[in-house]
PDB file of N, CA and C in Angstrom:
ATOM      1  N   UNK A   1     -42.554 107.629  36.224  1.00  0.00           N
ATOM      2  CA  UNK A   1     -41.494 108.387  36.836  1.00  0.00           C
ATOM      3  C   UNK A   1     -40.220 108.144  36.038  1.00  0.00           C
ATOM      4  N   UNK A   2     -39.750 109.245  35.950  1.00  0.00           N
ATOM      5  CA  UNK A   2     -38.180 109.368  34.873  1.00  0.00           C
ATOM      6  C   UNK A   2     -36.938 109.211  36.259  1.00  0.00           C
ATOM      7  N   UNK A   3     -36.138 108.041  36.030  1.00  0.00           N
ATOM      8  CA  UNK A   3     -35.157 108.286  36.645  1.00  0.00           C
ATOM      9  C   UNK A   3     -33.883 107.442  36.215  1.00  0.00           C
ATOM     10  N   UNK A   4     -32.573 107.863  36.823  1.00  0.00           N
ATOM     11  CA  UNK A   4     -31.340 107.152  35.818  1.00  0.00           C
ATOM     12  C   UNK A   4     -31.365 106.044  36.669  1.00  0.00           C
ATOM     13  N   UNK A   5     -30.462 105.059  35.882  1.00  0.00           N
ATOM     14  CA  UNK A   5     -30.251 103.611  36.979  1.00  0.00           C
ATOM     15  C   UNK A   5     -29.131 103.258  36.157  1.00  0.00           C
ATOM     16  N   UNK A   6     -28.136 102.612  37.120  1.00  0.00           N
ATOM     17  CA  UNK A   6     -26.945 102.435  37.101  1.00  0.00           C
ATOM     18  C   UNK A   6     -26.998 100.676  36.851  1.00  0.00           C
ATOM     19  N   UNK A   7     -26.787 100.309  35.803  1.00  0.00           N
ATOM     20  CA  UNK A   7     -26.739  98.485  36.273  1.00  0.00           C
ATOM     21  C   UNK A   7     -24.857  97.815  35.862  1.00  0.00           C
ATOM     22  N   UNK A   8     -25.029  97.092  36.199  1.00  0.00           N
ATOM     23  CA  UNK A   8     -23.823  96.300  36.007  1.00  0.00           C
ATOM     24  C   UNK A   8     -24.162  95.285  34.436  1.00  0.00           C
ATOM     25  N   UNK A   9     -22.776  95.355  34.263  1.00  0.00           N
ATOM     26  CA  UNK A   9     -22.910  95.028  32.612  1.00  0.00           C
ATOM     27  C   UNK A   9     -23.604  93.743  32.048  1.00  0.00           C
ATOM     28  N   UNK A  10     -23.315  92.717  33.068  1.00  0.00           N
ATOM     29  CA  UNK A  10     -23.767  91.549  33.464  1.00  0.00           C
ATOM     30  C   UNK A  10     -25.604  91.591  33.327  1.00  0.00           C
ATOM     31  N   UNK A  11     -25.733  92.533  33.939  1.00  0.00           N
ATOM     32  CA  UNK A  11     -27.257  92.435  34.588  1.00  0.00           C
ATOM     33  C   UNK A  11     -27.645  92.951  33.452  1.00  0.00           C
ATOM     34  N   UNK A  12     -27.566  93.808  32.882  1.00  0.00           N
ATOM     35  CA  UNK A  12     -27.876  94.997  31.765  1.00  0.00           C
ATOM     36  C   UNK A  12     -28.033  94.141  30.715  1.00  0.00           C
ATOM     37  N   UNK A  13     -27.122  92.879  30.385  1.00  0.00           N
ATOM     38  CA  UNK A  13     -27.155  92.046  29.064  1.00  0.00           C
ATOM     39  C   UNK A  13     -28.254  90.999  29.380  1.00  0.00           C
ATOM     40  N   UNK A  14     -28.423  90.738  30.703  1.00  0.00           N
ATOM     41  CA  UNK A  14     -29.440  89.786  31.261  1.00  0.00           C
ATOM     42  C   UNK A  14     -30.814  90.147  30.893  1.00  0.00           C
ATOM     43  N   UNK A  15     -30.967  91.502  31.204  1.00  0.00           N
ATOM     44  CA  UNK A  15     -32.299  92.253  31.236  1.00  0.00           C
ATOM     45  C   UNK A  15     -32.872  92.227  29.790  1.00  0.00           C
ATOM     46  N   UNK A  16     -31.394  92.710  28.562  1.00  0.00           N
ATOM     47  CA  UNK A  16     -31.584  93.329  27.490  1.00  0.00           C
ATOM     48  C   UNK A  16     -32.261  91.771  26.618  1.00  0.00           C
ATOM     49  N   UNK A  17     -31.616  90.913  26.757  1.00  0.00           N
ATOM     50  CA  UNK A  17     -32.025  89.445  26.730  1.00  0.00           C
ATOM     51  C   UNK A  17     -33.296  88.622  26.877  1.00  0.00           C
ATOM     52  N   UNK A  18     -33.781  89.248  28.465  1.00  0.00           N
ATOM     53  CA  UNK A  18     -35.225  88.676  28.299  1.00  0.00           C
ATOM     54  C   UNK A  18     -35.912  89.684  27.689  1.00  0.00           C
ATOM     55  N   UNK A  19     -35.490  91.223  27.349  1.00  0.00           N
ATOM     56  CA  UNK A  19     -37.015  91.886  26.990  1.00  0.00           C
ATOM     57  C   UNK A  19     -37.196  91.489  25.569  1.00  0.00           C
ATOM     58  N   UNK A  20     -35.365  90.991  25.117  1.00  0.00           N
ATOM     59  CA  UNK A  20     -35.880  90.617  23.530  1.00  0.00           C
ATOM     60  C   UNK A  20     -37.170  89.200  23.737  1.00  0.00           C
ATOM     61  N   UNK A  21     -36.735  88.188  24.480  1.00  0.00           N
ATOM     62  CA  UNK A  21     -37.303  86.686  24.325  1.00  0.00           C
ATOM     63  C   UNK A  21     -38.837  87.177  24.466  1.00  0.00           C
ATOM     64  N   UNK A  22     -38.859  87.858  25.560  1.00  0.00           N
ATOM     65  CA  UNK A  22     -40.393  87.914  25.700  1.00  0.00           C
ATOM     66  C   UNK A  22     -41.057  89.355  24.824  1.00  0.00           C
ATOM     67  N   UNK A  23     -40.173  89.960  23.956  1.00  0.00           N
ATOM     68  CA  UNK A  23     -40.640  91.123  23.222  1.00  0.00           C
ATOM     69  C   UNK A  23     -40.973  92.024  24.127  1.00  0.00           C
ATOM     70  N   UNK A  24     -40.121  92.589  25.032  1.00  0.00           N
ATOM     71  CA  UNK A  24     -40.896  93.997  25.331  1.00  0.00           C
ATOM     72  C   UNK A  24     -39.523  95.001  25.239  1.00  0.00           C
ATOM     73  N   UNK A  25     -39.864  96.523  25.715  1.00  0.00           N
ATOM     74  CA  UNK A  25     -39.340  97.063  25.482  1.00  0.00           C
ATOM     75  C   UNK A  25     -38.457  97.072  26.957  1.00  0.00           C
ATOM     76  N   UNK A  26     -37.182  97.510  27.249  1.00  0.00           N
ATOM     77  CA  UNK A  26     -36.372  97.370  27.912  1.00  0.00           C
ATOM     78  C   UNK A  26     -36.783  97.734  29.363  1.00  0.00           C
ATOM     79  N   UNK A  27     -37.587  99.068  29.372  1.00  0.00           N
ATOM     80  CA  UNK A  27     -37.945  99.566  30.182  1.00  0.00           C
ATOM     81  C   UNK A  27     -39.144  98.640  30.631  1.00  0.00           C
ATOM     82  N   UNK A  28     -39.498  98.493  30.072  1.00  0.00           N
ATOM     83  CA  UNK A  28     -41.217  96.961  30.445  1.00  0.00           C
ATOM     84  C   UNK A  28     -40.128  96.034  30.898  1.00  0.00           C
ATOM     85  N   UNK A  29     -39.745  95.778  30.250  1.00  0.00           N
ATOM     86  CA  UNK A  29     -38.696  94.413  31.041  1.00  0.00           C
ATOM     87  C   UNK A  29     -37.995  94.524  32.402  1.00  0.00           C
ATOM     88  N   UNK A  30     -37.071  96.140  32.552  1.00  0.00           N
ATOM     89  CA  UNK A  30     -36.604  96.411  34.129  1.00  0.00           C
ATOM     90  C   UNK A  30     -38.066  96.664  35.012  1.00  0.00           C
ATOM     91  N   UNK A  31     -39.275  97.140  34.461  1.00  0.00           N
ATOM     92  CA  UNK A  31     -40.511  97.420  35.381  1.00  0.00           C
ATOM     93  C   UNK A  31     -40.831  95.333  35.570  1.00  0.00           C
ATOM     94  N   UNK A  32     -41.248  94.602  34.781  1.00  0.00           N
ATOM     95  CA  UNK A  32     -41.620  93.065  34.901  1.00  0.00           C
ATOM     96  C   UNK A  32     -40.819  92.825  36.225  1.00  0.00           C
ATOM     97  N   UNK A  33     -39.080  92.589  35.687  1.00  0.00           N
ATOM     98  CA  UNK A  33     -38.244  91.933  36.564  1.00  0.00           C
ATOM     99  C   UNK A  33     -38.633  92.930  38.235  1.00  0.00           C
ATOM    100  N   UNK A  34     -38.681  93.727  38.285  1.00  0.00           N
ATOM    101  CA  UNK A  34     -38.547  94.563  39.678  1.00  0.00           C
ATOM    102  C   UNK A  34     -39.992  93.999  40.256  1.00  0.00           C
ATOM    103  N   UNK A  35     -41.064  94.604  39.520  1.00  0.00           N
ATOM    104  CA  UNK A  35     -42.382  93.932  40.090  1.00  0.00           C
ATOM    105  C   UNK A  35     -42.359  92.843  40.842  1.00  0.00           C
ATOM    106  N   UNK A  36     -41.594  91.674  39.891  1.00  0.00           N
ATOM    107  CA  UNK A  36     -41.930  90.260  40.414  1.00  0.00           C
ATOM    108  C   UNK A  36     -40.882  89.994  41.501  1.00  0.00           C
ATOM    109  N   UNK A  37     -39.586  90.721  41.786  1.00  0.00           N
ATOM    110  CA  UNK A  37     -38.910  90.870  42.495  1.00  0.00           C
ATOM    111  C   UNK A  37     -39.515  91.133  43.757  1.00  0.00           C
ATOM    112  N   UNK A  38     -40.120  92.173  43.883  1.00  0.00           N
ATOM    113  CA  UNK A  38     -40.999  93.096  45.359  1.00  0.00           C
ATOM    114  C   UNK A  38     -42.050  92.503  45.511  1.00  0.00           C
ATOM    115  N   UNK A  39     -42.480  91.965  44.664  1.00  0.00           N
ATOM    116  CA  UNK A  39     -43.856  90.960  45.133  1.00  0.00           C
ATOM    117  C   UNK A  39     -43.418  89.325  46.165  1.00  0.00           C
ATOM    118  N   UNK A  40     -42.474  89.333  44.899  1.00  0.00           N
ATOM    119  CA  UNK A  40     -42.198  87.766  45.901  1.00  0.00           C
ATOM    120  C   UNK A  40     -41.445  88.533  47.187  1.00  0.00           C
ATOM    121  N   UNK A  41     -40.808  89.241  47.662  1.00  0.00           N
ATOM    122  CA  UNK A  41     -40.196  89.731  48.631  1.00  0.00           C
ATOM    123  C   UNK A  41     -41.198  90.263  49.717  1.00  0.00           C
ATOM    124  N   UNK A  42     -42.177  90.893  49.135  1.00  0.00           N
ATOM    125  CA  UNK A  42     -43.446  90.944  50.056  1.00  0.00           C
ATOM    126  C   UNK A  42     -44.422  89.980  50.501  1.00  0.00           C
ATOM    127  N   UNK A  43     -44.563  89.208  49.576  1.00  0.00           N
ATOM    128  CA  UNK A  43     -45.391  88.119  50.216  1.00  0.00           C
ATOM    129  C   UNK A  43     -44.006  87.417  51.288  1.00  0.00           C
ATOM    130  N   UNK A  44     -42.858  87.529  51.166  1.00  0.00           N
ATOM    131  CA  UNK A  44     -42.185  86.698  52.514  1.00  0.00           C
ATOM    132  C   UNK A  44     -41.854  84.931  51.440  1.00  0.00           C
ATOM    133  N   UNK A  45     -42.059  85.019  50.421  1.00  0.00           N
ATOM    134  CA  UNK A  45     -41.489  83.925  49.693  1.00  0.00           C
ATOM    135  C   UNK A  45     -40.341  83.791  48.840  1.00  0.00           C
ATOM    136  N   UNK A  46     -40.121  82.378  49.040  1.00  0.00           N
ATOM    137  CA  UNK A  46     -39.279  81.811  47.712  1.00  0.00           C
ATOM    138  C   UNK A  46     -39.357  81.536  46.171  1.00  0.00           C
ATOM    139  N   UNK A  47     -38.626  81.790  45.514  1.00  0.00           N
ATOM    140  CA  UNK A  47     -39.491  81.526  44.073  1.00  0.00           C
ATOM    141  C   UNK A  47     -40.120  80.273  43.982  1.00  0.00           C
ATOM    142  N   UNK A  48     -40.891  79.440  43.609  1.00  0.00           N
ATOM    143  CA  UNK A  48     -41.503  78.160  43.486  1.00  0.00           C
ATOM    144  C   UNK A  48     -40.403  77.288  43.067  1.00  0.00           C
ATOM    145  N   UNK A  49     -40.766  75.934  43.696  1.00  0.00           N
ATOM    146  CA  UNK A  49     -40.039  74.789  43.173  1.00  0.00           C
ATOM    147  C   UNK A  49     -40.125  74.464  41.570  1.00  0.00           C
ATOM    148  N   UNK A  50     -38.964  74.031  41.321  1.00  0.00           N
ATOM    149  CA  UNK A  50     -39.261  73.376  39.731  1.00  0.00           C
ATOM    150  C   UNK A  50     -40.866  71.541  40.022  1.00  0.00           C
ATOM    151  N   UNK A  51     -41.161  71.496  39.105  1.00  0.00           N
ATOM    152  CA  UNK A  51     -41.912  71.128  39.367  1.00  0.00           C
ATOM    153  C   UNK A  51     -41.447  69.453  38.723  1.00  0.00           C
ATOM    154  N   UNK A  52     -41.348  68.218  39.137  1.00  0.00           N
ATOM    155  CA  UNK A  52     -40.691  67.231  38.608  1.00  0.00           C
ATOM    156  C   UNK A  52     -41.405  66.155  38.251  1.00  0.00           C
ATOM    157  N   UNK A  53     -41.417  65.439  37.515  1.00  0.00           N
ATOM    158  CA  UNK A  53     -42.428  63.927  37.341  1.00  0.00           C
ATOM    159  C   UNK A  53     -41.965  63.179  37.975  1.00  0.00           C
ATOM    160  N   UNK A  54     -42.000  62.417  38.575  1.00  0.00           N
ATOM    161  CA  UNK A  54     -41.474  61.003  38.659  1.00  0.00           C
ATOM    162  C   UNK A  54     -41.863  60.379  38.142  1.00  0.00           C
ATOM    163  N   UNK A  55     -41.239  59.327  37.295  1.00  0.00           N
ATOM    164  CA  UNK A  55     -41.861  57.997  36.325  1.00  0.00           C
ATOM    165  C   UNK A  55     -42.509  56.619  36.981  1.00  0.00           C
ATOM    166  N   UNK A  56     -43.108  56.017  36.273  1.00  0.00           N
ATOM    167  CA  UNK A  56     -43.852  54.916  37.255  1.00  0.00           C
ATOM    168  C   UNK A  56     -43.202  53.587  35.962  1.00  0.00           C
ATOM    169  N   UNK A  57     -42.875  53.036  36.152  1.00  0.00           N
ATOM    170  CA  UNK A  57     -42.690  51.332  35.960  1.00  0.00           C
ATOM    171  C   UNK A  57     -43.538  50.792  36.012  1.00  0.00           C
ATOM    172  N   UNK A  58     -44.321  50.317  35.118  1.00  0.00           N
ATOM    173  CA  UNK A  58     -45.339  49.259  34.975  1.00  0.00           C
ATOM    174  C   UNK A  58     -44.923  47.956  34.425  1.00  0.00           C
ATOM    175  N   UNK A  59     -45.536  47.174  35.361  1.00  0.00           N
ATOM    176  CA  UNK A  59     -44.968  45.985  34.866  1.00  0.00           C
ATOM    177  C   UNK A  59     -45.782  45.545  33.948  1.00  0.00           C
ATOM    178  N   UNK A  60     -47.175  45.777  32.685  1.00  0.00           N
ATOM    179  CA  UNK A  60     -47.844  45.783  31.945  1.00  0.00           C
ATOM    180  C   UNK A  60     -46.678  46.166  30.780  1.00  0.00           C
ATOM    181  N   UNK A  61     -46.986  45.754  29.408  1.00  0.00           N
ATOM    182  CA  UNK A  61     -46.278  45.941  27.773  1.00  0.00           C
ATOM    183  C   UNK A  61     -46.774  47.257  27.415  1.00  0.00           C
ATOM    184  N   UNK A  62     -46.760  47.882  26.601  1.00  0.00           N
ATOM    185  CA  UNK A  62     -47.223  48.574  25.743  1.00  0.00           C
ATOM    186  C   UNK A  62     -48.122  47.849  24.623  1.00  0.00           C
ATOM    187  N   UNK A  63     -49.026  48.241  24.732  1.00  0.00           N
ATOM    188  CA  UNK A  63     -50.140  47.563  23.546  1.00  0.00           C
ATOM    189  C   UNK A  63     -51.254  46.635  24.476  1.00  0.00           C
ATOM    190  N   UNK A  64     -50.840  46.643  25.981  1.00  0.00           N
ATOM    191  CA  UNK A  64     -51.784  45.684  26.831  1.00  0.00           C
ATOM    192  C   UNK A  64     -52.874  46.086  27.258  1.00  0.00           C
ATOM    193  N   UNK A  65     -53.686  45.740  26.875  1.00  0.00           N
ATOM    194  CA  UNK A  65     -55.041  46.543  27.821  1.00  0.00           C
ATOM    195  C   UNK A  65     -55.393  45.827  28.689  1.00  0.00           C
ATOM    196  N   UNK A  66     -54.945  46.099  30.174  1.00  0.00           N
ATOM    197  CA  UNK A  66     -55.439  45.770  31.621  1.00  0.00           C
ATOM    198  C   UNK A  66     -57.058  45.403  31.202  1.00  0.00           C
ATOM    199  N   UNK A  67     -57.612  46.526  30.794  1.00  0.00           N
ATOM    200  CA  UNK A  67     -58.823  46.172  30.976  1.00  0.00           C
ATOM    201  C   UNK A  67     -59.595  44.531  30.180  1.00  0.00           C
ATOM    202  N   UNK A  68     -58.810  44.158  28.941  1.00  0.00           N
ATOM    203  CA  UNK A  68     -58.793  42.989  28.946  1.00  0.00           C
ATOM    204  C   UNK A  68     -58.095  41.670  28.930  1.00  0.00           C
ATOM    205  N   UNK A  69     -57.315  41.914  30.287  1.00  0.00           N
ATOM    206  CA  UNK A  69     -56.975  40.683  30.566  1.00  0.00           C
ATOM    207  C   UNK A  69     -57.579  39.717  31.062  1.00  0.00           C
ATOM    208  N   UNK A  70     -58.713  39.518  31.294  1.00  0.00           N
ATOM    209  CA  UNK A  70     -59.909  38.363  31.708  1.00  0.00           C
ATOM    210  C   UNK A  70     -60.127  37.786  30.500  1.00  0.00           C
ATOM    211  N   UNK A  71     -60.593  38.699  29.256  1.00  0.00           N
ATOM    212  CA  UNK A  71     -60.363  37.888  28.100  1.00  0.00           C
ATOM    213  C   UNK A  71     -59.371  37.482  27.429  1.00  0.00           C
ATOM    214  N   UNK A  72     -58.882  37.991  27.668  1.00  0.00           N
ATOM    215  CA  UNK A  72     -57.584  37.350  27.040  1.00  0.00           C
ATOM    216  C   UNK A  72     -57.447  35.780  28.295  1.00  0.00           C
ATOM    217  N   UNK A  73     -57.161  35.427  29.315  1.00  0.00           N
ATOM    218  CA  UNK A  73     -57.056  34.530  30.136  1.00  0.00           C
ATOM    219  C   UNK A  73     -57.763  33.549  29.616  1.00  0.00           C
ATOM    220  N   UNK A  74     -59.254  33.983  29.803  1.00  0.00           N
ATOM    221  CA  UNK A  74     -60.310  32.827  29.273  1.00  0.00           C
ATOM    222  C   UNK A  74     -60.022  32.570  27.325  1.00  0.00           C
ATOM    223  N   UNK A  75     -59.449  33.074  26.841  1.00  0.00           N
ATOM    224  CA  UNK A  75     -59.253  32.885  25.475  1.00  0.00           C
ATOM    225  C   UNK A  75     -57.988  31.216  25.756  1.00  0.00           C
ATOM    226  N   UNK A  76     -56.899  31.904  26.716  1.00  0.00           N
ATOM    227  CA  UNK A  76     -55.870  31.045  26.932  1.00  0.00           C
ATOM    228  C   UNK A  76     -56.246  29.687  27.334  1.00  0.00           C
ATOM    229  N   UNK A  77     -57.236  29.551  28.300  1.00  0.00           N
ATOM    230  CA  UNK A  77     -57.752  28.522  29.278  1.00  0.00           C
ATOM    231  C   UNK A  77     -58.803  27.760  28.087  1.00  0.00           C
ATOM    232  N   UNK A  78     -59.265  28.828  27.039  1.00  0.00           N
ATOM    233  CA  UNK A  78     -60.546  27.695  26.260  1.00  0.00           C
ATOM    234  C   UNK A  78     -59.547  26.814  25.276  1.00  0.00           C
ATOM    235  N   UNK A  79     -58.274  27.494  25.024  1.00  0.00           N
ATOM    236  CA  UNK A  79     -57.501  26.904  24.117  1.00  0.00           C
ATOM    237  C   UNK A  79     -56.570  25.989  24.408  1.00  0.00           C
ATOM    238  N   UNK A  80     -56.409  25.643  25.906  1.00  0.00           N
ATOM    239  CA  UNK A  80     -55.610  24.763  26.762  1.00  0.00           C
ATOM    240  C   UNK A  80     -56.654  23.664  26.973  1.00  0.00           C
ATOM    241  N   UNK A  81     -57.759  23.917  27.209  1.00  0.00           N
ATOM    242  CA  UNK A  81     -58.775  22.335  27.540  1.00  0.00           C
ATOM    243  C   UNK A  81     -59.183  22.188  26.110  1.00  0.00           C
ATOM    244  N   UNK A  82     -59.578  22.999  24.966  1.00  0.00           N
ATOM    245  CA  UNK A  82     -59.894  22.972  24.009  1.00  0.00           C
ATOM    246  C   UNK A  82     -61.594  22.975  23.968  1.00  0.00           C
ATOM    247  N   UNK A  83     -61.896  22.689  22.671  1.00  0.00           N
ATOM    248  CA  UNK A  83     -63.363  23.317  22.750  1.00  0.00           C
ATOM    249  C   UNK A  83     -64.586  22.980  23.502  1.00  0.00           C
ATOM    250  N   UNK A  84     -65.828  23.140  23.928  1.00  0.00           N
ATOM    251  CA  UNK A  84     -66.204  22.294  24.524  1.00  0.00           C
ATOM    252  C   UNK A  84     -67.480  22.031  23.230  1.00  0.00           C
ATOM    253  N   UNK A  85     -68.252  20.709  22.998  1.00  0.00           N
ATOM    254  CA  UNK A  85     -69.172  20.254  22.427  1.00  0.00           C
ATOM    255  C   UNK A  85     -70.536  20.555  23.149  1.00  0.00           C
TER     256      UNK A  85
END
């Protein structure tokens, strides 16, 4: 469907902007933005949360392998009583 649309200059540089980033043509870009507009408005939603990490603190080094700290212990303990005969 052919029809005129009036945008504000603001919006118009916004639009002209993403159709460059994502390569489309201007008109693909006002059809994208509207789509995803009326969709989320129809389903009755919000756009999605940003999505965040939280970091974890380990009290382990870098270079430690949990998995052998038993040997490593018993390495410590054979070298504290020393060898056995």
């Amino acid at each position: 469907m052919r029809t005129t649309l009036t945008l504000e200059d603001d919006l118009a540089a916004k639009l002209k902007e993403f159709a460059r980033r994502k390569r489309l043509s201007f008109k693909d870009a006002v059809n994208s933005i509207l789509r995803r507009g009326l969709t989320t408005q129809d389903a009755g939603q919000r756009a999605p949360k940003r999505f965040r990490v939280r970091t974890f603190r380990s009290p382990l080094r870098a270079g430690v392998d949990p998995l052998k700290l038993n040997q490593l212990a018993d390495e410590f303990e054979t070298q504290r009583v020393g060898p056995t005969r």
